[in-house]
N, C-alpha and C. Protein backbone atom coordinates (compact mmCIF):
# COMPACT_ATOMS: atom_id res chain seq x y z
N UNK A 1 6.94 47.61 50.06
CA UNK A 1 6.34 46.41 49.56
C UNK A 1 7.39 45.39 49.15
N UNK A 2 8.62 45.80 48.57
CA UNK A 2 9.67 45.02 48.09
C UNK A 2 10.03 44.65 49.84
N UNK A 3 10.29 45.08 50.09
CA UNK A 3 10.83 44.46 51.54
C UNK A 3 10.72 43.09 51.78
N UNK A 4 8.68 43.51 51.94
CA UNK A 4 7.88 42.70 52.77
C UNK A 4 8.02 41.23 51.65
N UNK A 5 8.24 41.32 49.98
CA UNK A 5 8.41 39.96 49.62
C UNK A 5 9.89 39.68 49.71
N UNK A 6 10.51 40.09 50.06
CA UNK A 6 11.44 39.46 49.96
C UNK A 6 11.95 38.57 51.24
N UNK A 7 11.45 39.41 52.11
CA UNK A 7 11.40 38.69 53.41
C UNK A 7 10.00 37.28 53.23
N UNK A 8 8.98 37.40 52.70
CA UNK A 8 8.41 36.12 52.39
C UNK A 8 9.13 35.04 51.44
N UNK A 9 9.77 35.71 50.34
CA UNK A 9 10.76 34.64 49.79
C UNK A 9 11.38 33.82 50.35
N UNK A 10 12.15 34.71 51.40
CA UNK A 10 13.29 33.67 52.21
C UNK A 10 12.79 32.74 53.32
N UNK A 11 11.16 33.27 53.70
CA UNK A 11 10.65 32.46 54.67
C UNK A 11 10.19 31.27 54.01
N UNK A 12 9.72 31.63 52.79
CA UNK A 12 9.37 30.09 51.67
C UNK A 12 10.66 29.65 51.51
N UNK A 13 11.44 30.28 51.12
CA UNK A 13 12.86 29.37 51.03
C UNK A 13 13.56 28.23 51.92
N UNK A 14 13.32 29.00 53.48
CA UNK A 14 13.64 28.41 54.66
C UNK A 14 12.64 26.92 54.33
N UNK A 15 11.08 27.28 54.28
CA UNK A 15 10.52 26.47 54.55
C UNK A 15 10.63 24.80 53.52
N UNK A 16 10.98 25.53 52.41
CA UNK A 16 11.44 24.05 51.33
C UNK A 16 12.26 23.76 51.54
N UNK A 17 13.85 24.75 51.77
CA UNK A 17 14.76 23.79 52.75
C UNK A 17 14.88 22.64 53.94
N UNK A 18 13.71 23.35 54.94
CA UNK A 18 13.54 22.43 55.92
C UNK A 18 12.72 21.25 55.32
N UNK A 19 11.80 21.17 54.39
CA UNK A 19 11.23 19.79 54.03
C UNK A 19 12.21 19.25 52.95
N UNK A 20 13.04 19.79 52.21
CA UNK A 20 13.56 19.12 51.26
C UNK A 20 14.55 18.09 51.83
N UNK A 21 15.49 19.16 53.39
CA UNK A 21 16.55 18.34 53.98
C UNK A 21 16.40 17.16 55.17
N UNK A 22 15.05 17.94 55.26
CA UNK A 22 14.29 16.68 56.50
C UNK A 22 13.82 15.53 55.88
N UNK A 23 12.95 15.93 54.74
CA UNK A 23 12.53 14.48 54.09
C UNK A 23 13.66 13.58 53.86
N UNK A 24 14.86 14.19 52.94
CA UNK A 24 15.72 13.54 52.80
C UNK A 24 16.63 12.63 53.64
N UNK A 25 16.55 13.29 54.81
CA UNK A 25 17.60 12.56 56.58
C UNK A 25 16.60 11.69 56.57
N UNK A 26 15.13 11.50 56.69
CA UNK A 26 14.52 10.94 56.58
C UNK A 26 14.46 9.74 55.75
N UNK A 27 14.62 10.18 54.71
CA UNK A 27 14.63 8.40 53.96
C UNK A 27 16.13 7.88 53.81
N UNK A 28 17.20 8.73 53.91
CA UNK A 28 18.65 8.19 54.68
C UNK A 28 18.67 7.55 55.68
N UNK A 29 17.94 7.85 56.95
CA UNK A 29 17.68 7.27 58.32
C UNK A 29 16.80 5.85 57.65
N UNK A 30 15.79 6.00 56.84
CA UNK A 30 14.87 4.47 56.92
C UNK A 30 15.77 3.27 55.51
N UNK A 31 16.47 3.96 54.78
CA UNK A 31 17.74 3.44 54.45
C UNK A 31 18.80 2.30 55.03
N UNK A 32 19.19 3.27 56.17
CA UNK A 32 20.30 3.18 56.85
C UNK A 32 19.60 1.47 57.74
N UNK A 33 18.37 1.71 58.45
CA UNK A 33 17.66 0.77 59.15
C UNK A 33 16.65 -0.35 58.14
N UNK A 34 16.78 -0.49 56.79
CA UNK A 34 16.49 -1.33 56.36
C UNK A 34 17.56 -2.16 55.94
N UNK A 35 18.99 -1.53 55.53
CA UNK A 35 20.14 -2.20 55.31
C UNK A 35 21.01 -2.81 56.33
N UNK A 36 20.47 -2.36 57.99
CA UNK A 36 20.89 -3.08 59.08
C UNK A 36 20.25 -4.43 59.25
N UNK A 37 18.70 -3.94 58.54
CA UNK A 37 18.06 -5.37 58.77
C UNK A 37 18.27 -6.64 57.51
N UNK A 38 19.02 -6.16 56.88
CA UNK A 38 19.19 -6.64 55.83
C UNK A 38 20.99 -7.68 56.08
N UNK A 39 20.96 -6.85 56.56
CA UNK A 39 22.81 -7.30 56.69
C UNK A 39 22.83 -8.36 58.34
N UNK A 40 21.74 -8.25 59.26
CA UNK A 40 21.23 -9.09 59.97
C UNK A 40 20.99 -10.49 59.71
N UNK A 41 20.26 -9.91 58.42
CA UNK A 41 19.29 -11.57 58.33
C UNK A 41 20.58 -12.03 57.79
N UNK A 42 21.28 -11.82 56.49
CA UNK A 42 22.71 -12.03 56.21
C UNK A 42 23.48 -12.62 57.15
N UNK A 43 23.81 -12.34 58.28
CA UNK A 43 24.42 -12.71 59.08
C UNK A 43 24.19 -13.85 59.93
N UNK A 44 22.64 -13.63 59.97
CA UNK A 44 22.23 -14.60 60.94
C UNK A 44 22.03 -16.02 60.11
N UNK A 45 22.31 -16.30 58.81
CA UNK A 45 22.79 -17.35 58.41
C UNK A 45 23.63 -18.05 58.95
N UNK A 46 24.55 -17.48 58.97
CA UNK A 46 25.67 -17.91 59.20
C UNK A 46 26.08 -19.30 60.35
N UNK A 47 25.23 -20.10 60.20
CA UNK A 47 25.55 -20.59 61.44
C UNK A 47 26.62 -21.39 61.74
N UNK A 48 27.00 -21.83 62.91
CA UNK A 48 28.35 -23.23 63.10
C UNK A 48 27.90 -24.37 62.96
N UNK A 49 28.47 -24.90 61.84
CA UNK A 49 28.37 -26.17 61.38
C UNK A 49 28.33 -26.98 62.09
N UNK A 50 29.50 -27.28 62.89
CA UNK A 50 30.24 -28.42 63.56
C UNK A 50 29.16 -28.53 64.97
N UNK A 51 28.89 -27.39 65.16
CA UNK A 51 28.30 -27.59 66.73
C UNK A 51 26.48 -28.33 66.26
N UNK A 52 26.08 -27.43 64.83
CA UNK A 52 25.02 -27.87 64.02
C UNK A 52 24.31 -29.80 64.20
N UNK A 53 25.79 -29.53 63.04
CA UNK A 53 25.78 -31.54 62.75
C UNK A 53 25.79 -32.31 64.13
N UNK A 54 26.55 -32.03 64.78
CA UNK A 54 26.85 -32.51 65.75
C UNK A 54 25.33 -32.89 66.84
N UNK A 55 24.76 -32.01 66.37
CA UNK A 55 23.23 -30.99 67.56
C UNK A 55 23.74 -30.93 68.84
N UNK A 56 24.94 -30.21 69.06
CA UNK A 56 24.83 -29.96 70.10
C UNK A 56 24.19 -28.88 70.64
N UNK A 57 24.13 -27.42 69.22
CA UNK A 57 23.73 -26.50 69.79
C UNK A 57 23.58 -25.53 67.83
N UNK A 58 22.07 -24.70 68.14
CA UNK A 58 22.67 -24.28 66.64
C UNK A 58 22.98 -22.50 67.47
N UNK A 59 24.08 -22.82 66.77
CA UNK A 59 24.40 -21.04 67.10
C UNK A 59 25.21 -20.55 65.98
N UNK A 60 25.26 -18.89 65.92
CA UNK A 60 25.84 -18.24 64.74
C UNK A 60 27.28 -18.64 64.74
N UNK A 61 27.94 -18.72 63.84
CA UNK A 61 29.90 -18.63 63.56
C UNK A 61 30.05 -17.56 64.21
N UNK A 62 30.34 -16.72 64.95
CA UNK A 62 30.61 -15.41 64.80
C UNK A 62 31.46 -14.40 63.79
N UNK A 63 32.61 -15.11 63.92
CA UNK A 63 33.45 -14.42 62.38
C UNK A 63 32.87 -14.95 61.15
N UNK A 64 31.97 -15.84 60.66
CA UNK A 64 31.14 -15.50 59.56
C UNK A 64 30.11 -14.55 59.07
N UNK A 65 29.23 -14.79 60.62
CA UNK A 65 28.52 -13.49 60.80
C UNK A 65 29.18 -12.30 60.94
N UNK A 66 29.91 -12.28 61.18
CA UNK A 66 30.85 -10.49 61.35
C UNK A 66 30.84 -10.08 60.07
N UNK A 67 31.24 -11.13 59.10
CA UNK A 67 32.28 -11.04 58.00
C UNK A 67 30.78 -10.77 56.84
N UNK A 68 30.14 -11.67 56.91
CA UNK A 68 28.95 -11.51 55.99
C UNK A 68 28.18 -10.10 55.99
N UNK A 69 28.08 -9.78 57.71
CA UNK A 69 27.28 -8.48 57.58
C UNK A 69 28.24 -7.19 56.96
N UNK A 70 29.37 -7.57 57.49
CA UNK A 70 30.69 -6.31 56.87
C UNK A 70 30.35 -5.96 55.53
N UNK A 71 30.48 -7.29 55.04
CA UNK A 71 30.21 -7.32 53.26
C UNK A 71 29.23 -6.96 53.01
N UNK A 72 27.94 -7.47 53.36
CA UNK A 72 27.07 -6.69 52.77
C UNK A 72 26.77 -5.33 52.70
N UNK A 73 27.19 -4.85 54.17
CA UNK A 73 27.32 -3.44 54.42
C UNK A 73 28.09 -2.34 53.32
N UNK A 74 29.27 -3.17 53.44
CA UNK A 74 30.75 -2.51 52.21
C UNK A 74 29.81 -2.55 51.18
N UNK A 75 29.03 -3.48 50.38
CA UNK A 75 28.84 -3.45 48.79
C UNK A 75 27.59 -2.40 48.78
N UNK A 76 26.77 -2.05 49.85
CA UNK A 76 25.74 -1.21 50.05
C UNK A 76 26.52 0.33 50.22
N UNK A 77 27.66 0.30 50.45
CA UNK A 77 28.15 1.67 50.49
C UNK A 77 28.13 2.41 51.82
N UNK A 78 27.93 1.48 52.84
CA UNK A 78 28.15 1.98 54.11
C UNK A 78 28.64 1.53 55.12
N UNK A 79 28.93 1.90 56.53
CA UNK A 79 29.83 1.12 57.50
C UNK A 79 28.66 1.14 58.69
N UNK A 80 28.97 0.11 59.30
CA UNK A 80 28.04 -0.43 60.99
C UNK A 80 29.45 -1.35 61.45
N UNK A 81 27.92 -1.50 62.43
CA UNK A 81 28.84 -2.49 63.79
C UNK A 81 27.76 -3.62 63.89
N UNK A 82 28.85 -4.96 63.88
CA UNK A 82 28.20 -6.17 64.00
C UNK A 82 28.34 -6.51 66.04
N UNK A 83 27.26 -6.46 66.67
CA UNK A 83 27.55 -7.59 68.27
C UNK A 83 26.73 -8.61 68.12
N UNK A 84 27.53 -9.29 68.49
CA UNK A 84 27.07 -10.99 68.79
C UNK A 84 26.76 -11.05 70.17
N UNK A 85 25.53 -11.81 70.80
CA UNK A 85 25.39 -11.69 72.38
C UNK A 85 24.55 -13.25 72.57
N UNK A 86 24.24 -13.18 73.61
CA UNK A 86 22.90 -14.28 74.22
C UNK A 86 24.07 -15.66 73.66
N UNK A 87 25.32 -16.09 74.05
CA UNK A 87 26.00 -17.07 73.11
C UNK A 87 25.49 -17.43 71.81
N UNK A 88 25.49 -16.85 70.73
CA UNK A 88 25.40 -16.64 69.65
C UNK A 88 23.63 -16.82 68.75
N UNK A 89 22.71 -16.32 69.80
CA UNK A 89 21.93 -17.02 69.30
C UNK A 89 21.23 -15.05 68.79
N UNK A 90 21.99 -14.22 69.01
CA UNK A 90 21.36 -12.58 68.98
C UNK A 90 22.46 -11.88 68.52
N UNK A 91 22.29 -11.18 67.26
CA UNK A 91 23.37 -10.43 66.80
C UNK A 91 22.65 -9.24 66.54
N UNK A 92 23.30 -8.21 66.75
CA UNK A 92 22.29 -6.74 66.22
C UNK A 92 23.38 -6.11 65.65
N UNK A 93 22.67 -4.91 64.23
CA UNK A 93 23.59 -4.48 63.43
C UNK A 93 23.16 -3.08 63.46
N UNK A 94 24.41 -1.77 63.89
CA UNK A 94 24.14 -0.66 63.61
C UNK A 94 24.53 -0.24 62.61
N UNK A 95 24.16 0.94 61.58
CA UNK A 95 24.38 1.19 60.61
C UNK A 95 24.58 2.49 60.06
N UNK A 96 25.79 3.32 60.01
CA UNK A 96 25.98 4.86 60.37
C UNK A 96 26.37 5.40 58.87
N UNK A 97 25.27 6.08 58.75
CA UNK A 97 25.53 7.09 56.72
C UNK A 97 25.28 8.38 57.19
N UNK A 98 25.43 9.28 55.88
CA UNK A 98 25.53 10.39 55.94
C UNK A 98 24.79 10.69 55.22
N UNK A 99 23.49 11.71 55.46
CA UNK A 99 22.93 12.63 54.25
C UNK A 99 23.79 14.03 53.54
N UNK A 100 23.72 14.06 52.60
CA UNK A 100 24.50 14.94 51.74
C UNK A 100 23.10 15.77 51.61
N UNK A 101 23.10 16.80 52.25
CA UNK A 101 22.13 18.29 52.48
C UNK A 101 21.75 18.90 51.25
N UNK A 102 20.65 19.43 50.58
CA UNK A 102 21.00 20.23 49.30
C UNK A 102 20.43 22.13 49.86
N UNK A 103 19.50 22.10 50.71
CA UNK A 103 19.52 23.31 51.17
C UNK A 103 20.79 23.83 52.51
N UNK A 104 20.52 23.32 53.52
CA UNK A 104 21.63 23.50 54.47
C UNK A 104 23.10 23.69 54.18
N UNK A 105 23.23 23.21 53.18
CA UNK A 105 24.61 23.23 52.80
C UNK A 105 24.89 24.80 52.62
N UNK A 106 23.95 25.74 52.16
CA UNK A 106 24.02 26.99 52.09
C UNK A 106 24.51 27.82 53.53
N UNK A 107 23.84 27.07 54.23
CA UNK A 107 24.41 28.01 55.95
C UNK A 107 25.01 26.98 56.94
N UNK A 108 26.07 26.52 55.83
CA UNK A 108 26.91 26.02 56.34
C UNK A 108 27.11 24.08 57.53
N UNK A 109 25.51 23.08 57.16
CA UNK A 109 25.61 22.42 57.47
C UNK A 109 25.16 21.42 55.65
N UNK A 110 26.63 20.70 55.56
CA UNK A 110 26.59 20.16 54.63
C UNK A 110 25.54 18.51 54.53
N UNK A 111 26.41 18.07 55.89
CA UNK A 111 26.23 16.79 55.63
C UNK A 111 24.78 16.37 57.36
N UNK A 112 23.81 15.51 57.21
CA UNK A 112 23.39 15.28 58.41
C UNK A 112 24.09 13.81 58.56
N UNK A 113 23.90 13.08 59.71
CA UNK A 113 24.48 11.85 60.19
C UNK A 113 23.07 11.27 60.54
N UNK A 114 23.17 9.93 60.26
CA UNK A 114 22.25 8.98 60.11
C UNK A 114 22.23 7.67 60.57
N UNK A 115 21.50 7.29 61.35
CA UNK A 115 21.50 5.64 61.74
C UNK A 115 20.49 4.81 62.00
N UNK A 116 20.73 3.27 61.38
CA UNK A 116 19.81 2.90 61.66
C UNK A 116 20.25 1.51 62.28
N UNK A 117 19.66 0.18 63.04
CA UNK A 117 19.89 -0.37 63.82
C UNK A 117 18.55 -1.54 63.94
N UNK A 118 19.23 -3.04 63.64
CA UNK A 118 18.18 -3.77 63.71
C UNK A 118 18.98 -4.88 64.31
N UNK A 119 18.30 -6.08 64.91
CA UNK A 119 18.58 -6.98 65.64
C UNK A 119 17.49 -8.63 65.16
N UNK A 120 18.57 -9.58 65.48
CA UNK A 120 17.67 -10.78 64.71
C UNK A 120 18.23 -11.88 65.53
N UNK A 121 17.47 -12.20 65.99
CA UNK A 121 16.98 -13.74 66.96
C UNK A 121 16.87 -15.07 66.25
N UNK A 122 18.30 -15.87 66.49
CA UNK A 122 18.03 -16.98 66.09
C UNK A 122 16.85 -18.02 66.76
N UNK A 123 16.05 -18.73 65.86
CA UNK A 123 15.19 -19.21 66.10
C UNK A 123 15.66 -20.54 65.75
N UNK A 124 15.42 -21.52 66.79
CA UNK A 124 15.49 -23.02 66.47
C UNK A 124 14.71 -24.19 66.46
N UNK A 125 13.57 -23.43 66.65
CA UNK A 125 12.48 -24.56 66.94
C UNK A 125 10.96 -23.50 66.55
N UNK A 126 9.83 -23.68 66.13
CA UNK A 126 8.77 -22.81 65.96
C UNK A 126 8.30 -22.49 67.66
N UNK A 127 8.34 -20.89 67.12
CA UNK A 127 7.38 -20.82 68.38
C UNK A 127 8.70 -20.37 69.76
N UNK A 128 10.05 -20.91 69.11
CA UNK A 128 10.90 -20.66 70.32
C UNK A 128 11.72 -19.43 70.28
């Protein structure tokens, strides 16, 4: 009879591990992809003045936008990648963290890896 609970222990054990460490990658992963979208819109401020005033064209700075999403990223405690595309009118931000495990860490997987990834469309006119 001792056997048989102890072998149910560890199967309950397994089983709160797997929801404790999944939930958790889980809200690390929706984390990770709200702070991409966050460091997006950040970025996508950024626009060039000169080409602005001028109207010749509104498009992002790029090294402002680089620089803004970096920062926001850095003060959030994590690292991504800023691309600029479509001549500056589309920048998308990936965003790579780590979950720190509290069951797994026992058999030997400490940390999971996490990402999340959003993209933001300058708009210059409604509707465009």
């Amino acid at each position: 009879m001792s056997l048989f609970f102890a072998v149910a222990a560890l199967a309950i054990f397994m089983v709160m591990g797997l929801l404790v460490d999944g939930g958790g990658a889980l809200n690390a992963a929706n984390r990770a992809t709200s702070l991409a979208q966050e460091a997006a819109r950040t970025a996508g401020e950024q626009l060039d003045p000169a080409q602005a005033i001028e109207g010749t064209a509104i498009t992002i700075d790029p090294d402002a936008a680089r620089t803004a999403a970096q920062d926001y990223l850095a003060a959030a405690g994590v690292q991504g990648d800023v691309e600029i595309t479509d001549g500056g009118q589309t920048l998308s931000v990936n965003v790579h963290s780590t979950y720190q495990t509290l069951f797994a860490s026992m058999v030997g997987k400490s940390t999971i890896q996490v990402t999340g990834s959003a993209t933001a469309h300058l708009q210059t006119q409604a509707g465009g």
